[in-house]
Protein backbone atom coordinates (compact mmCIF):
# COMPACT_ATOMS: atom_id res chain seq x y z
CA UNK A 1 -44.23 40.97 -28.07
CA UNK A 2 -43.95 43.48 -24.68
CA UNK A 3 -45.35 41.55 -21.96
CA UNK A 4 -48.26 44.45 -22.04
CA UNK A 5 -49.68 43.67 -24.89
CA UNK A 6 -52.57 41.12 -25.16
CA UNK A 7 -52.28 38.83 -27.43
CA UNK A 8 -54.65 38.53 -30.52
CA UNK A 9 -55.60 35.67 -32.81
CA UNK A 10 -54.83 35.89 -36.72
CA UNK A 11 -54.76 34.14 -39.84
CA UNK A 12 -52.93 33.72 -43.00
CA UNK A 13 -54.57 32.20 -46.24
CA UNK A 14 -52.75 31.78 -49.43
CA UNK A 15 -54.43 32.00 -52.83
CA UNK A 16 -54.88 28.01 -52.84
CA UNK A 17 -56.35 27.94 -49.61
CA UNK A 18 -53.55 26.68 -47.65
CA UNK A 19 -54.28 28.05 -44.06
CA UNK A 20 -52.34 29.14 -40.87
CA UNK A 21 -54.16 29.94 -37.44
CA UNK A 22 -51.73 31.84 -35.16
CA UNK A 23 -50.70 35.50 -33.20
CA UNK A 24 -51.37 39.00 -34.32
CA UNK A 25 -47.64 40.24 -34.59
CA UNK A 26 -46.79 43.83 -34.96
CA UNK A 27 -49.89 46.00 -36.15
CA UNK A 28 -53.61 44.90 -35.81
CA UNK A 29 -55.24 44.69 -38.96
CA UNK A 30 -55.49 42.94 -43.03
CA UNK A 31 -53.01 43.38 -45.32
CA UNK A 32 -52.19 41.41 -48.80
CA UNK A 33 -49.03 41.12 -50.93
CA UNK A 34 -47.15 38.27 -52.26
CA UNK A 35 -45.68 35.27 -50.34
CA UNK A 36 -42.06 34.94 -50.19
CA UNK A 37 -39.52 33.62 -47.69
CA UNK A 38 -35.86 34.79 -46.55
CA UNK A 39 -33.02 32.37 -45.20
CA UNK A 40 -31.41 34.77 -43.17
CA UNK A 41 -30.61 34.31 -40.06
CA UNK A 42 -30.39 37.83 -39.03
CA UNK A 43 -30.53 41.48 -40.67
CA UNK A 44 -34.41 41.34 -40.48
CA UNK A 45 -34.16 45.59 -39.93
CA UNK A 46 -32.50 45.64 -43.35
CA UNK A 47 -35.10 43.43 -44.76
CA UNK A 48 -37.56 45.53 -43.47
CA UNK A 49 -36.63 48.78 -44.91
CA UNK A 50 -35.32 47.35 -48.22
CA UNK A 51 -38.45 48.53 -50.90
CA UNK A 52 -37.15 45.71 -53.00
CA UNK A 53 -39.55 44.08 -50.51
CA UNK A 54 -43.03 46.69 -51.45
CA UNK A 55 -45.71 44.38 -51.72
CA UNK A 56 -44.53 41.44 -50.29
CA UNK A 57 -45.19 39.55 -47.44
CA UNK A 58 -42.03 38.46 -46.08
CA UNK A 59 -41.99 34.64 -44.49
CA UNK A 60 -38.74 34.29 -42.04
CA UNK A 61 -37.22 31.24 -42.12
CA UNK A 62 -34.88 31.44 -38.77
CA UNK A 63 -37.18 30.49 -36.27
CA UNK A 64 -36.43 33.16 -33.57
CA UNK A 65 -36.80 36.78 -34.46
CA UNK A 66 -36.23 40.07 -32.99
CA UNK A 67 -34.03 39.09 -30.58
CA UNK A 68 -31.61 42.64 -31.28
CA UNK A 69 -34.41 44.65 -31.39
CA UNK A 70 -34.77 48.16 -33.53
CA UNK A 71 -31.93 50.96 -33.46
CA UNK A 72 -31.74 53.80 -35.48
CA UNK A 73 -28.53 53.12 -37.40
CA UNK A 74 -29.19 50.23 -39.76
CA UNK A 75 -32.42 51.09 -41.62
CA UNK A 76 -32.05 50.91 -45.46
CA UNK A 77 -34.68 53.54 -46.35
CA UNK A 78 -36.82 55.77 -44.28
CA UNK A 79 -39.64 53.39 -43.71
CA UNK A 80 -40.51 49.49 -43.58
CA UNK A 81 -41.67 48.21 -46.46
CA UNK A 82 -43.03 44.76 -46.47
CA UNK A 83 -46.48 44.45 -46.28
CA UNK A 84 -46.93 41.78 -44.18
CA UNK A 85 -45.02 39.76 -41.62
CA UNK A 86 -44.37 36.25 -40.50
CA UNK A 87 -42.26 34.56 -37.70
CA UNK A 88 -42.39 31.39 -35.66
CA UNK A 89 -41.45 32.37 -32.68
CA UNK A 90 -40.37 36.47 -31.80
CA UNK A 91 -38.27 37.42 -29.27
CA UNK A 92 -40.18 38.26 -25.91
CA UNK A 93 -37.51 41.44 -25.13
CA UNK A 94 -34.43 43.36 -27.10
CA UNK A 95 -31.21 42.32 -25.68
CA UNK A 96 -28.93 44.62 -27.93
CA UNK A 97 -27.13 47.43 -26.23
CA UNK A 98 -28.17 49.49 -29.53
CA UNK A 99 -31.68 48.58 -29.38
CA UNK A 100 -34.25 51.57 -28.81
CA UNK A 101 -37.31 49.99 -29.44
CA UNK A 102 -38.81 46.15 -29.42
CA UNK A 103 -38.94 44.71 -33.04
CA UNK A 104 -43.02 44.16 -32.11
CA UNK A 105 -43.43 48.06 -31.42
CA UNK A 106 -41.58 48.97 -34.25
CA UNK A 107 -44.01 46.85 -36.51
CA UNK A 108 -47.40 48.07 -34.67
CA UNK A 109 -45.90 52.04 -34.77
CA UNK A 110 -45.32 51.68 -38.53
CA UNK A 111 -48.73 49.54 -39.05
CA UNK A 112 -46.96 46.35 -40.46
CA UNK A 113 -49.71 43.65 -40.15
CA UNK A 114 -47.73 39.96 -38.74
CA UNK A 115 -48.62 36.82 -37.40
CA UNK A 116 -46.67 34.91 -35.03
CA UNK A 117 -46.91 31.56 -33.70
CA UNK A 118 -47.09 29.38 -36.96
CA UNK A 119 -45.16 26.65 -38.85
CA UNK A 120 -43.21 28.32 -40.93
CA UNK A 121 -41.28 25.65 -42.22
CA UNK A 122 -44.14 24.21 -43.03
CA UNK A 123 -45.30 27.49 -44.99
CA UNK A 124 -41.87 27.60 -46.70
CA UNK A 125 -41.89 24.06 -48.19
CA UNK A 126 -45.37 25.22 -49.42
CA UNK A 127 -43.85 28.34 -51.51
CA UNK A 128 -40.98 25.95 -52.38
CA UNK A 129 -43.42 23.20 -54.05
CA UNK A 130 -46.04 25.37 -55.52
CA UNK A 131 -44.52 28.77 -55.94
CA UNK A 132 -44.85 32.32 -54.32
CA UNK A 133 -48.56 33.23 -54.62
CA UNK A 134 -50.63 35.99 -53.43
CA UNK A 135 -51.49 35.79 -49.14
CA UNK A 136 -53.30 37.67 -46.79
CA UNK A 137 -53.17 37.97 -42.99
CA UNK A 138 -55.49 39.50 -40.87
CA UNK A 139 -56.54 40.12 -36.87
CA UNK A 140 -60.25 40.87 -37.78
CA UNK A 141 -61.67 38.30 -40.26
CA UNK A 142 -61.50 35.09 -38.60
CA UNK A 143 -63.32 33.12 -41.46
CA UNK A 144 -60.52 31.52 -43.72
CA UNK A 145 -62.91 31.44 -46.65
CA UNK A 146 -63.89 35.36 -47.15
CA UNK A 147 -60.25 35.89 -46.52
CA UNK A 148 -59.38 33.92 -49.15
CA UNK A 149 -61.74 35.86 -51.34
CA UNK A 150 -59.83 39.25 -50.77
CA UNK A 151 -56.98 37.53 -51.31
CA UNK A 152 -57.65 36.33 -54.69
CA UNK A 153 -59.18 39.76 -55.89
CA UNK A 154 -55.36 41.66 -54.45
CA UNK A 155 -53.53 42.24 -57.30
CA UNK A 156 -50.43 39.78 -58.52
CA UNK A 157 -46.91 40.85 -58.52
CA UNK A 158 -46.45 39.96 -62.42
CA UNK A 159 -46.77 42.73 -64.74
CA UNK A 160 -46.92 45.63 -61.91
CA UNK A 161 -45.11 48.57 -62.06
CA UNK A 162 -43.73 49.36 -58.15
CA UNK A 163 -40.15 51.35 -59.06
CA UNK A 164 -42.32 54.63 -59.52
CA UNK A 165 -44.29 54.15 -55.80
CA UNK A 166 -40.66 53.97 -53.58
CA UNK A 167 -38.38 56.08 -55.52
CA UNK A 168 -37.22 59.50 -54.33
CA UNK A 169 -39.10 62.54 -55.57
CA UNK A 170 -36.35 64.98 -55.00
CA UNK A 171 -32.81 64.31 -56.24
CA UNK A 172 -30.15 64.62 -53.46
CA UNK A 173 -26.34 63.86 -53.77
CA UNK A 174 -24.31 61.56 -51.16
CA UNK A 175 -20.77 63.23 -50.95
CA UNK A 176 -17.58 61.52 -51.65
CA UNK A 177 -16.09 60.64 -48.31
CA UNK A 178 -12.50 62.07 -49.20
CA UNK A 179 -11.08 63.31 -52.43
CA UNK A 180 -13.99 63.16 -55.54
CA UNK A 181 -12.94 61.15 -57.94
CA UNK A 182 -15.80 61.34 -60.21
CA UNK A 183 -19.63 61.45 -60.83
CA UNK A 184 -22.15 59.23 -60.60
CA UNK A 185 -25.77 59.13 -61.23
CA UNK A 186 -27.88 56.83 -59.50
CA UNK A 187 -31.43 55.84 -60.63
CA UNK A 188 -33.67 55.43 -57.27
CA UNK A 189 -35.69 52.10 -58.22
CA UNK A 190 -35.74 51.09 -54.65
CA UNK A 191 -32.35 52.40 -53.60
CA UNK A 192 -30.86 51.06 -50.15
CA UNK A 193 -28.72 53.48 -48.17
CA UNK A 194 -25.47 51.53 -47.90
CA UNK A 195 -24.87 51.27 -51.57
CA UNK A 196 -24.44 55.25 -52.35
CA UNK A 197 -22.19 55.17 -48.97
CA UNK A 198 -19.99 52.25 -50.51
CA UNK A 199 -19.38 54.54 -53.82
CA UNK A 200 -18.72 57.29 -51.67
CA UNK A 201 -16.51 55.56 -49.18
CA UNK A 202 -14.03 54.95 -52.95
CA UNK A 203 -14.61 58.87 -53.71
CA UNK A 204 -17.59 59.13 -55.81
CA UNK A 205 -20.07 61.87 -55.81
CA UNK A 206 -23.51 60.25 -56.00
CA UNK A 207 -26.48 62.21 -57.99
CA UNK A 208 -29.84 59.62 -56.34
CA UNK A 209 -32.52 60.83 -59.17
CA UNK A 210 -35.81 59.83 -59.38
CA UNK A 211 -37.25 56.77 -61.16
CA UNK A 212 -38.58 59.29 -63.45
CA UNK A 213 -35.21 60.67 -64.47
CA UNK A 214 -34.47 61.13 -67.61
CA UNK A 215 -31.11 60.98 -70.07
CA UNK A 216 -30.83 64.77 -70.01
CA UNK A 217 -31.06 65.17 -66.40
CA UNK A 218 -27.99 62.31 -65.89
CA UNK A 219 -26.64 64.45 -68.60
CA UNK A 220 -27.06 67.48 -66.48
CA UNK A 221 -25.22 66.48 -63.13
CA UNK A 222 -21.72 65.81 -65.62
CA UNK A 223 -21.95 62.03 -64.47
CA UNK A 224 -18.93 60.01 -65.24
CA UNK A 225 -20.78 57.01 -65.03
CA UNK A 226 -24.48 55.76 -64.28
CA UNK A 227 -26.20 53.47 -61.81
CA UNK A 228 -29.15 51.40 -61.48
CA UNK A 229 -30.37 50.65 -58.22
CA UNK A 230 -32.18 47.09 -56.67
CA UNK A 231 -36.14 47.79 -56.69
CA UNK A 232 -39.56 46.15 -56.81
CA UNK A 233 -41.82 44.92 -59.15
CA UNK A 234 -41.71 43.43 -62.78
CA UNK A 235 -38.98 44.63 -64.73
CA UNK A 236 -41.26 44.10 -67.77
CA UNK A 237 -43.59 46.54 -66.82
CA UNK A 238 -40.97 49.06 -66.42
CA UNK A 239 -40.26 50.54 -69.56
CA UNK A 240 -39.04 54.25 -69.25
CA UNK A 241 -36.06 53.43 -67.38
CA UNK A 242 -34.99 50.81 -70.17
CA UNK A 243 -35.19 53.44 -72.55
CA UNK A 244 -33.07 55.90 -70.34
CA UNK A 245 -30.30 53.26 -70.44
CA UNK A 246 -30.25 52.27 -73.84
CA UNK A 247 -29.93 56.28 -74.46
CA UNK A 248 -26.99 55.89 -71.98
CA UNK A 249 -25.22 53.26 -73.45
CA UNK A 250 -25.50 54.35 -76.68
CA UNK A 251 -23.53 57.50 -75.01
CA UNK A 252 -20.76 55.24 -74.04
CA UNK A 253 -21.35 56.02 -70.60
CA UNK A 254 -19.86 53.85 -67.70
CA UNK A 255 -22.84 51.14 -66.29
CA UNK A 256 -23.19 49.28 -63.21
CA UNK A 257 -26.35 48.09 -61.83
CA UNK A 258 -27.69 46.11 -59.19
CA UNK A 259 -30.60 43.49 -58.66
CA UNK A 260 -33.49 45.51 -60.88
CA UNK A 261 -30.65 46.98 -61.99
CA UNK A 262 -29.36 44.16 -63.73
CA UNK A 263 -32.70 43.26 -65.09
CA UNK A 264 -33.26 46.06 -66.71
CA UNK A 265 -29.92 46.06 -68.27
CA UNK A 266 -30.86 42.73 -69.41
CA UNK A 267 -33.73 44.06 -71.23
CA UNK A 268 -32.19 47.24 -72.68
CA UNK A 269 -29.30 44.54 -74.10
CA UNK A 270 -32.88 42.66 -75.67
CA UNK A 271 -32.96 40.00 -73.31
CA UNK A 272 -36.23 38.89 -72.19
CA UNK A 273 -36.76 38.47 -68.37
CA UNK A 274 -39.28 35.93 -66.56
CA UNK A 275 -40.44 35.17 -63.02
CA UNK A 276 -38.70 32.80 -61.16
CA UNK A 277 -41.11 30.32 -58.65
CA UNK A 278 -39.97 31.21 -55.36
CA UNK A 279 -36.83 33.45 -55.83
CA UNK A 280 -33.65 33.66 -54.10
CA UNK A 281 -34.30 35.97 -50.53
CA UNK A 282 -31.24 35.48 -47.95
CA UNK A 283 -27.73 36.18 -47.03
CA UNK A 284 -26.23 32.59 -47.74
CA UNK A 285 -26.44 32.69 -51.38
CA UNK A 286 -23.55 30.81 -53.98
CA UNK A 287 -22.48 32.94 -56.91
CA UNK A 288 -19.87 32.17 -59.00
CA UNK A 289 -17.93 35.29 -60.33
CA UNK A 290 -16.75 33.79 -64.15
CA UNK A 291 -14.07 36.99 -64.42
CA UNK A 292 -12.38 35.72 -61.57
CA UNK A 293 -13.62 32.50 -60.88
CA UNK A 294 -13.96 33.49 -57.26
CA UNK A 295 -17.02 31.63 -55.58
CA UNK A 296 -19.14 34.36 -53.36
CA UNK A 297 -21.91 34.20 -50.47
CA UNK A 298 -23.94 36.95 -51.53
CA UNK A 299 -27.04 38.46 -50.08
CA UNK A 300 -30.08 38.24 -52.94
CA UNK A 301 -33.47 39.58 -53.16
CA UNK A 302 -35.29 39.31 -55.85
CA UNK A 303 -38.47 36.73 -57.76
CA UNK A 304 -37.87 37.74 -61.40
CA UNK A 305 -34.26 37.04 -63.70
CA UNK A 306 -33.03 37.73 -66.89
CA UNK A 307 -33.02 34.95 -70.04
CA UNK A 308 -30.01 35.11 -71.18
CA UNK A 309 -27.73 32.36 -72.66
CA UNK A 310 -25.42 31.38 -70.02
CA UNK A 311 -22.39 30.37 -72.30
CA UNK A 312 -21.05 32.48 -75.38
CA UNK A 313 -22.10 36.25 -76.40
CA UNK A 314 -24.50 37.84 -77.87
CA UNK A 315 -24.65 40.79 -80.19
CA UNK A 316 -26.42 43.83 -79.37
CA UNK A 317 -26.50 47.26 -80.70
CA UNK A 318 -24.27 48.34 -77.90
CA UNK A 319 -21.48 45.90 -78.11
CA UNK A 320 -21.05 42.08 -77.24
CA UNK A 321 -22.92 41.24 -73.60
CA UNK A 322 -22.42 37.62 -71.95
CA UNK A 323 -23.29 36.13 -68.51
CA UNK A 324 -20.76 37.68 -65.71
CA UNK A 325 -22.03 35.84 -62.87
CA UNK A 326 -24.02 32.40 -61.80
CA UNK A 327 -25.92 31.33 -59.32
CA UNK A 328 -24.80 27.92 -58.18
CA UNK A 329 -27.79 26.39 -56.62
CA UNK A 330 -29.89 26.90 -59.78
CA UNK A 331 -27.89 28.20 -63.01
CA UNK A 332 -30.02 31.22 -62.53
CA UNK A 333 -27.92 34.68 -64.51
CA UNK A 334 -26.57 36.23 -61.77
CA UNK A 335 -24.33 39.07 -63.56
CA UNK A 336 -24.13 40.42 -66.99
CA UNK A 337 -21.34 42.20 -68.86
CA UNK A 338 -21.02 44.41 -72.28
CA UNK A 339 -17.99 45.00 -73.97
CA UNK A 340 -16.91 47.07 -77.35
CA UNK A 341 -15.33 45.06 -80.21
CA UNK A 342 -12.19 45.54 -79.09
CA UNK A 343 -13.79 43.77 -75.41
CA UNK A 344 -12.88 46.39 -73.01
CA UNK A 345 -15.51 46.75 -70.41
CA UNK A 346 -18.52 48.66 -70.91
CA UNK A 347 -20.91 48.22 -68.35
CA UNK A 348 -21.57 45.36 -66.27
CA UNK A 349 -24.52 44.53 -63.76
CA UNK A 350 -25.11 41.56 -60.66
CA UNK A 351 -28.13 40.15 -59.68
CA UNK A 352 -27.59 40.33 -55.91
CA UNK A 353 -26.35 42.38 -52.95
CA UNK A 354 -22.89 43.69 -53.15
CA UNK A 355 -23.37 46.24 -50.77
CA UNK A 356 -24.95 44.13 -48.14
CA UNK A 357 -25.43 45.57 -44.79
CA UNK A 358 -25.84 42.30 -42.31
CA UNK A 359 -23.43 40.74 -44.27
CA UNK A 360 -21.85 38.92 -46.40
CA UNK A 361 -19.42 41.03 -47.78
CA UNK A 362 -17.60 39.01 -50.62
CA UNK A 363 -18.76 40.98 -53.59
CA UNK A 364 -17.93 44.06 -51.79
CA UNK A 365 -15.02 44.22 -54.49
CA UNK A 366 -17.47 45.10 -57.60
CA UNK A 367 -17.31 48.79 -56.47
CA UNK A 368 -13.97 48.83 -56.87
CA UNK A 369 -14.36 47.41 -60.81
CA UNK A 370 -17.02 50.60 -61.24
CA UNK A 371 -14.92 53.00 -59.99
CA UNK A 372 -11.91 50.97 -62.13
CA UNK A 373 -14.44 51.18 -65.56
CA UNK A 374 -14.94 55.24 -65.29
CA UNK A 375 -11.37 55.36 -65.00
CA UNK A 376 -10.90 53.14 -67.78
CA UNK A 377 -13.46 54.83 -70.03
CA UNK A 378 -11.78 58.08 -69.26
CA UNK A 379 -8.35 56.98 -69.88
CA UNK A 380 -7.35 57.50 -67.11
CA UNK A 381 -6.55 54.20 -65.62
């Protein structure tokens, strides 16, 4: 907070009435969304700008925040997106050469409603016992119980549609950085900048189309293979886009997809999906990789995952899918792949971050299997 600023009171209620009296932090204001908490210990600007995060009110675990500031480099999209803030204790002033802007300004230009000042320990053991559940925080109701009312009457994150709201409305293509190689198109669900930039740092041409894309216009931009992009929302609710890729795959065309991405693949292979009770929101994150056996720290955001039968395959009409990838806190299905009879690779999707900007960078490697399955299905490997 700048030292001009006068500090306001605020509250945060949860839908069971759990309470928290603390600081206004960022923009004055109300604002509702659902409860959920990130381990990280730094990226917050990337957490900020990832839409995977629309309609959420993000709960930071690290104690201090905003202690680098805002620059202009590391945004993920071209706007915050969390609808609500929490942190225990913020940074009084940027100490980052790159920094243009306080963390607290940045918050109050963009009209992110935070509080400061509470436990949020506390809070997180909260989500942890009873779940992520609906909040709200505000600077200008100060009774707890007609908050809670609002709150309660917000809408829930479970069955909502939220791919459509953040997507791109014009399609725009990311270069190769080098020699093209091939094609891609890549569905905008929630897209975050780095991961077009890490196909097109291996020489892929990257076609971002809307969430309302459909087969004939991947068709029309001659992809050589087809992405799915991390978003918000229940992957449930979002049908058209399953559709699209069962179209796709029935094409035999090249799939990789990431976080939503991977749900809906789930779902267009016919495997249900569910919400989990808190979700997995950090950079510190243990996957195991079954290809390689390889055991990653992966970045992960996301509250829903895919039911699918961690050992064995399954038969769908698009060829055998298993479980790629585990999560090694919880057995949650961290990765799916499909493969034709004669099990060459398909298309295969991960639940988390490969192309994490603030880090880790372990799975940085599942580019390099896309880029390896076009040339594959092409014969050309």
């Amino acid at each position: 907070m700048s030292a001009a600023q006068t500090s306001t009171g605020a509250i945060l209620v949860l839908e069971d009435g759990r309470t928290f009296h603390g600081e206004s932090y960022g923009a004055a204001g109300e604002t509702f969304g659902e409860a959920v908490f990130n381990t990280g210990m730094t990226g917050y600007q990337e957490t900020l700008t990832d839409p995977s995060y629309h309609r959420q009110v993000v709960v930071m675990t690290a104690p201090h925040i905003g202690n680098t500031g805002v620059n202009d480099e590391d945004p993920e999209s071209r706007r915050i997106w969390v609808a609500g803030y929490v942190v225990r204790d913020p940074a009084r002033r940027s100490s980052s050469w790159r920094a243009r802007r306080t963390l607290d300004e940045e918050l109050r230009e963009q009209g992110v409603v935070g509080i400061s000042g509470i436990d949020t320990r506390a809070l997180t053991r909260h989500l942890r016992e009873r779940g992520a559940m609906r909040v709200g925080i505000s600077t200008v109701e100060s009774d707890p119980a007609v908050l809670l009312e609002r709150v309660r009457a917000s809408g829930e994150m479970a069955g909502a549609e939220l791919a459509s709201q953040v997507s791109t409305t014009e399609s725009y293509v990311v270069p190769a950085l080098g020699e093209r190689r091939y094609t891609v198109a890549a569905l905008d669900l929630g897209i975050k900048s780095m991961t077009p930039h890490r196909m097109a740092e291996r020489g892929l041409e990257v076609h971002v189309l809307p969430a309302t894309a459909t087969l004939d216009d991947i068709r029309a931009v001659g992809a050589d293979g087809l992405f799915y992009s991390n978003g918000p929302g229940d992957p449930a609710a979002t049908t058209h886009q399953v559709e699209v890729l069962q179209g796709a795959l029935g094409d035999g065309l090249p799939y990789f997809g990431i976080c939503f991405g991977n749900q809906l693949f789930g779902r267009a292979l016919g495997f249900g999906t569910y919400k989990l009770k808190y979700g997995h929101r950090g950079i510190n994150q243990p996957v195991m990789d079954r290809t390689t056996g390889k055991v990653e720290v992966t970045s992960h955001n996301h509250g829903f995952a895919v039911d699918a039968p961690l050992e064995g395959t399954s038969t769908t009409p698009y060829g055998e899918a298993s479980v790629s990838h585990v999560c090694l806190n919880d057995d949650v299905v961290e990765g799916l792949e499909l493969r034709d009879p004669e099990g060459k690779l398909k298309g295969f999707s991960v639940q988390y971050h490969p192309e994490a900007a603030a880090g880790p960078h372990d799975a940085a490697y599942l580019f390099d299997r896309f880029v390896d399955l076009i040339s594959e299905r092409k014969g050309e490997a």
